[in-house]
C-alpha atoms as a PDB file:
ATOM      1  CA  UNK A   1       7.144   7.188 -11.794  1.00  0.00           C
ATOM      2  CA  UNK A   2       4.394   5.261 -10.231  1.00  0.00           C
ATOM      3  CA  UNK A   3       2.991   5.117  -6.508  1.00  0.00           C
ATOM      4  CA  UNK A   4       1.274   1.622  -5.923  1.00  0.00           C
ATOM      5  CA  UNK A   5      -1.001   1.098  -2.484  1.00  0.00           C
ATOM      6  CA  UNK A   6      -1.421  -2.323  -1.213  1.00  0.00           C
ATOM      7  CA  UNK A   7      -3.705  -3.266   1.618  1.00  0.00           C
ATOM      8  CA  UNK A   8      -2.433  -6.211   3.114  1.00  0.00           C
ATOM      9  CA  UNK A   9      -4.999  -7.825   4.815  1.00  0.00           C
ATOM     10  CA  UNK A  10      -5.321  -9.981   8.124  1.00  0.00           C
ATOM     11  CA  UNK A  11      -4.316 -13.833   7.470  1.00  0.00           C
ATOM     12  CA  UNK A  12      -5.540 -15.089  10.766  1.00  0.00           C
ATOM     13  CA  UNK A  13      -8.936 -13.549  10.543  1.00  0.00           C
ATOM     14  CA  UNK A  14      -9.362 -14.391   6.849  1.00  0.00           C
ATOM     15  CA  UNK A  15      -9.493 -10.357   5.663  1.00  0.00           C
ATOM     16  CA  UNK A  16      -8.462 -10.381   1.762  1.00  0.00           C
ATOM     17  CA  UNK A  17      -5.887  -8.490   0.805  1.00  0.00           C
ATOM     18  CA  UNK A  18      -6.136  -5.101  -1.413  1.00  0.00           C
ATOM     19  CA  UNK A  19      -4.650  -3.145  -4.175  1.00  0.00           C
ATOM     20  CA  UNK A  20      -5.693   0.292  -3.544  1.00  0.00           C
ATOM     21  CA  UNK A  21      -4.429   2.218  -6.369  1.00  0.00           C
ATOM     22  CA  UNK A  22      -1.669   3.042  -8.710  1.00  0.00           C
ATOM     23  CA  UNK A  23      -0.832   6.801  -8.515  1.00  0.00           C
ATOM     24  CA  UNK A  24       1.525   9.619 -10.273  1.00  0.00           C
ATOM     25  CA  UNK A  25       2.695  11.218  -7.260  1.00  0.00           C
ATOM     26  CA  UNK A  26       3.778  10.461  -3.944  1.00  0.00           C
ATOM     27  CA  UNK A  27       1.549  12.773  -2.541  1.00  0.00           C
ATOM     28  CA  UNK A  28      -1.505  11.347  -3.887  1.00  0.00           C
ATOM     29  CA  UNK A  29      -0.843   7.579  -2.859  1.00  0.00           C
ATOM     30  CA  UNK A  30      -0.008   9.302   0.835  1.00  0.00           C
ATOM     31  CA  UNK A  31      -3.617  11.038   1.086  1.00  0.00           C
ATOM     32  CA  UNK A  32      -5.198   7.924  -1.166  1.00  0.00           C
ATOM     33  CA  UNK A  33      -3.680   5.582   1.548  1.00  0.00           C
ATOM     34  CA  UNK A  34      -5.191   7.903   4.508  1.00  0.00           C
ATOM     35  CA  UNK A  35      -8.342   8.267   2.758  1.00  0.00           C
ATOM     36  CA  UNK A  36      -8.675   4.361   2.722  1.00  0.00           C
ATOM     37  CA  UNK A  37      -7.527   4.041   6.295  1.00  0.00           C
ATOM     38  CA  UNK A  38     -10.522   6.182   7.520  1.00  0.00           C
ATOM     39  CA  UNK A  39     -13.388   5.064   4.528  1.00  0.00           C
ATOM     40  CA  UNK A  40     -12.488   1.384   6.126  1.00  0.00           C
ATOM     41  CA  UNK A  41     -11.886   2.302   9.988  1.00  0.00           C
ATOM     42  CA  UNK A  42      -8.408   0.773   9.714  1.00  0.00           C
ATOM     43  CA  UNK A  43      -5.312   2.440  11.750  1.00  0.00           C
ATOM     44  CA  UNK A  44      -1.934   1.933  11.914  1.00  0.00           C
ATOM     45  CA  UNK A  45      -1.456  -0.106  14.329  1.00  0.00           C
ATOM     46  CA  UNK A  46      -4.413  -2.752  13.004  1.00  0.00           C
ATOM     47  CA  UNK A  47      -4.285  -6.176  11.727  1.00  0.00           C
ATOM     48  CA  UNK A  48      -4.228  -4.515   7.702  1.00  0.00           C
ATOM     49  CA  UNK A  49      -0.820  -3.539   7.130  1.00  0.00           C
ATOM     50  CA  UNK A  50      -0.618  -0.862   3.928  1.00  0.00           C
ATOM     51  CA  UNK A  51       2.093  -0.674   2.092  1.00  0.00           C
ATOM     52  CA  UNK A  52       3.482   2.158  -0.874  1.00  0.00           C
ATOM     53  CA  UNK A  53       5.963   0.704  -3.095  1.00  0.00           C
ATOM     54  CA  UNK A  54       7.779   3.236  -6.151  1.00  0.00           C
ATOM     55  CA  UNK A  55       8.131   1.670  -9.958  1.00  0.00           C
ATOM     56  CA  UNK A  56       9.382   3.315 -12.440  1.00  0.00           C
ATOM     57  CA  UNK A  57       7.859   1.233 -15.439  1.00  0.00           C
ATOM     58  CA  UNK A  58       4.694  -0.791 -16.183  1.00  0.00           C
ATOM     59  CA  UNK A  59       3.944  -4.122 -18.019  1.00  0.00           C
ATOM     60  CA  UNK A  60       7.542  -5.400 -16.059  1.00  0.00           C
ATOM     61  CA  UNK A  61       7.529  -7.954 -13.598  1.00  0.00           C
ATOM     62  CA  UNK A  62       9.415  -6.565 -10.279  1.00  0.00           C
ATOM     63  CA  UNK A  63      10.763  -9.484  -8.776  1.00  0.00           C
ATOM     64  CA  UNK A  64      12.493  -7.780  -5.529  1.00  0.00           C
ATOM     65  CA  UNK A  65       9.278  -5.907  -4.218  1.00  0.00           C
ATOM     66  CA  UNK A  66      10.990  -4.902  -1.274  1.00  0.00           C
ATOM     67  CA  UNK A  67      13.433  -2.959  -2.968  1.00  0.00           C
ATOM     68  CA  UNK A  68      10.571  -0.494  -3.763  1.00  0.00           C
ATOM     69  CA  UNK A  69       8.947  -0.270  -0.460  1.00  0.00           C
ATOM     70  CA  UNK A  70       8.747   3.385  -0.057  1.00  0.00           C
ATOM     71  CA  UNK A  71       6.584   3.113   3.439  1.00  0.00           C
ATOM     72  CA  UNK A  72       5.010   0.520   5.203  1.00  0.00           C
ATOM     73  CA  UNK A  73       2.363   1.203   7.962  1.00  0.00           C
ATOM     74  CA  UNK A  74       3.686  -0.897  10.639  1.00  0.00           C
ATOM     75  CA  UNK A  75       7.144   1.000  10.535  1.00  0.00           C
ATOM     76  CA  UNK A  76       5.459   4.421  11.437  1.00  0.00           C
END
């Protein structure tokens, strides 16, 4: 099982968007996610929205992203 953290960034004020990291636990993408929030002064109610999604396989193309969406910072 995989945890993957995506920044998405700001398309009206041009901020890029981010892959975080790709984690074995939930746990760790949680506190990787938090850890990136404060590093980059970014909260969750911001213009960055992050996003964890859950794969269970590599070098596969996941066509339905939303159906992994595990937590998205704009829903807390």
């Amino acid at each position: 099982m995989y945890f993957v953290v995506v920044d998405i960034g700001c398309s009206d004020c041009g901020e890029s968007s981010n892959l975080v990291g790709i984690f074995t636990t939930e746990e760790n993408a949680r506190n990787a996610m938090h850890n990136y929030m404060k590093d980059n002064h970014l909260t969750m109610d911001g213009d960055h929205e992050l996003l964890i999604f859950k794969l269970e396989e590599l070098n596969r193309v996941h066509n339905n992203s939303y159906d992994h969406l595990i937590f998205s910072s704009q829903d807390s």
